[in-house]
C-alpha atoms as a PDB file:
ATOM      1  CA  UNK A   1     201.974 175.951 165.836  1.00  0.00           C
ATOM      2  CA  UNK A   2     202.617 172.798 163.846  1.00  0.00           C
ATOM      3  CA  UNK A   3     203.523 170.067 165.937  1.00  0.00           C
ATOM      4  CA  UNK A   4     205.674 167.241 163.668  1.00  0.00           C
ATOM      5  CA  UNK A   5     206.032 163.902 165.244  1.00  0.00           C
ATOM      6  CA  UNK A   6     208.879 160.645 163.955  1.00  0.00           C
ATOM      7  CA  UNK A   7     207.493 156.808 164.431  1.00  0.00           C
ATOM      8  CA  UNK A   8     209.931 154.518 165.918  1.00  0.00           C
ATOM      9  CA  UNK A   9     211.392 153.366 162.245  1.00  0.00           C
ATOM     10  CA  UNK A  10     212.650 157.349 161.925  1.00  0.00           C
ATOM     11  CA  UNK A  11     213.950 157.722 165.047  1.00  0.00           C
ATOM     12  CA  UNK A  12     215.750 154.765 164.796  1.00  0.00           C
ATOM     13  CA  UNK A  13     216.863 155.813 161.250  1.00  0.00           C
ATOM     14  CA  UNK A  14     217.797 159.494 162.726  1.00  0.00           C
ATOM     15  CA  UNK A  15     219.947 158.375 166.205  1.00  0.00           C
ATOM     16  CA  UNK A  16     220.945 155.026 164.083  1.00  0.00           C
ATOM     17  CA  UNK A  17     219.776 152.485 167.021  1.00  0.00           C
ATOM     18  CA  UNK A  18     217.213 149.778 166.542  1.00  0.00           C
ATOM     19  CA  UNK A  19     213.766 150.507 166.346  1.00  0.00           C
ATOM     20  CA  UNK A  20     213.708 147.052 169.061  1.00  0.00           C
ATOM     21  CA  UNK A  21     216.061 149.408 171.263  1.00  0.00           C
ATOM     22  CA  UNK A  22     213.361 152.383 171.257  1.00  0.00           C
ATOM     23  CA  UNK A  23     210.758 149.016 172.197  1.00  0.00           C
ATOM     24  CA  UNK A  24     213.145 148.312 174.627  1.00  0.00           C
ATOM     25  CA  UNK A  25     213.692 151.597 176.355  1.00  0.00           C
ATOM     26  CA  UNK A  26     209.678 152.346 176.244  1.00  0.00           C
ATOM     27  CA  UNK A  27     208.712 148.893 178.227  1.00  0.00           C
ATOM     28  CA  UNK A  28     211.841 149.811 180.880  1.00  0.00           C
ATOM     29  CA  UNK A  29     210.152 153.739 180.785  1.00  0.00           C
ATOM     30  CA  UNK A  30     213.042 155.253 179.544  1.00  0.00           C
ATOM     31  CA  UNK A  31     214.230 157.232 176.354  1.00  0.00           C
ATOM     32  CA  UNK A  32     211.825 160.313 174.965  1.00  0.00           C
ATOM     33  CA  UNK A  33     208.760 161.171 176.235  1.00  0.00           C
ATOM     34  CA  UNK A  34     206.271 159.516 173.371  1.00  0.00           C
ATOM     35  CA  UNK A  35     202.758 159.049 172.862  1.00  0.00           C
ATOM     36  CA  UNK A  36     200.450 156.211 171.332  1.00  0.00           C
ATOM     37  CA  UNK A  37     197.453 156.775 170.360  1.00  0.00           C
ATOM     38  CA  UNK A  38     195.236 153.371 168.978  1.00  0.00           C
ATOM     39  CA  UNK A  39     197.936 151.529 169.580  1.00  0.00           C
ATOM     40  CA  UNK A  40     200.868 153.283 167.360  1.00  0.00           C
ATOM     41  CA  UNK A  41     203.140 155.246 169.088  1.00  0.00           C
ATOM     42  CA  UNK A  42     204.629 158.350 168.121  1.00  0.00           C
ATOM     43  CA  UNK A  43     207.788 160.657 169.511  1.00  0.00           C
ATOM     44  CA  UNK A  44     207.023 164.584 169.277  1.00  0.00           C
ATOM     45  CA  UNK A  45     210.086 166.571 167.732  1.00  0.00           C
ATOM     46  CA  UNK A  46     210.320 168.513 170.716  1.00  0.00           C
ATOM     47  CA  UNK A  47     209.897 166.048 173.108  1.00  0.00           C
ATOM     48  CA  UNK A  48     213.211 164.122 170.595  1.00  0.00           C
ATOM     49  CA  UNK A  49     215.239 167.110 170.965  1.00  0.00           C
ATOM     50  CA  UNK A  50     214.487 167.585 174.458  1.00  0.00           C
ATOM     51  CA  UNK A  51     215.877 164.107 175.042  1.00  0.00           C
ATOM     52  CA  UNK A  52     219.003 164.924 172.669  1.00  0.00           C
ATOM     53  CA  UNK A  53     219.736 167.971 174.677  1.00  0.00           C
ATOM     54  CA  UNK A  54     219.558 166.667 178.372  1.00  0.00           C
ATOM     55  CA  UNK A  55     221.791 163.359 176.880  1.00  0.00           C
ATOM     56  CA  UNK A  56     224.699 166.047 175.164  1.00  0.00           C
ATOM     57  CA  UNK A  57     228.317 165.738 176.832  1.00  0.00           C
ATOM     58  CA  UNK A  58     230.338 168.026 176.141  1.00  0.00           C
ATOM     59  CA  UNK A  59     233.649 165.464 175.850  1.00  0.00           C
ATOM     60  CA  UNK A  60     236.298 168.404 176.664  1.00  0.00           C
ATOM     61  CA  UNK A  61     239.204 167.450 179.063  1.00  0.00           C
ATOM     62  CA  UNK A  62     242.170 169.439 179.464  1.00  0.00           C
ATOM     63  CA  UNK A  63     245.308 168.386 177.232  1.00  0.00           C
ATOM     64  CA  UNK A  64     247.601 165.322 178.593  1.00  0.00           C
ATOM     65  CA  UNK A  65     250.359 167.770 178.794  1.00  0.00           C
ATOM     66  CA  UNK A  66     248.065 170.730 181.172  1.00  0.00           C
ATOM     67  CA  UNK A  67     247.087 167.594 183.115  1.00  0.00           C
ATOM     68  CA  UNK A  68     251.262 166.110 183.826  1.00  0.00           C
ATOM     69  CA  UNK A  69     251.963 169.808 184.528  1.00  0.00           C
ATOM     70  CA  UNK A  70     248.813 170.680 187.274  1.00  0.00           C
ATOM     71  CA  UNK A  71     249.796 167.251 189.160  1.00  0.00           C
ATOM     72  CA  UNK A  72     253.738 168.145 189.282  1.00  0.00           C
ATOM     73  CA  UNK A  73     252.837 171.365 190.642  1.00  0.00           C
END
C-alpha cells in the first residue's frame, strides 16, 4: 500500500485557501486529520479525502415553481 501525503502549501494550492487558514484550523483542532513528524506536518490523502467527503453538500432544492405549488396546496 503506498500511502501519499500533501504539505500545507498543496493543500492550500488543491482546496485554494491559505496555507495560514490550514495553521489556523490545526491550532483551533479542526480541518483534516494530519500528522507532524520533527516538526513538519503533513495531511495523508486519505485522511484529505475523508475530510472532503464528510464536508460535501449536496446543494439540491426543489424548483421555485414545485415549492409555490406544495405551499398553495
Amino acid at each position: 500500500m503506498t500511502l501519499r501525503h500533501m504539505n500545507q502549501i498543496d493543500l492550500s494550492r488543491r482546496w485554494g485557501i491559505s496555507h495560514r487558514t490550514l495553521e489556523r484550523w490545526r491550532s483551533l483542532g479542526t480541518g483534516p486529520a494530519y500528522i507532524k513528524i520533527g516538526g513538519r506536518v503533513a495531511y495523508r490523502l486519505e485522511d484529505i479525502e475523508r475530510y472532503e467527503a464528510s464536508n460535501l453538500h449536496s446543494g439540491s432544492m426543489p424548483p421555485a415553481s414545485s415549492q409555490s405549488q406544495g405551499a398553495a396546496a
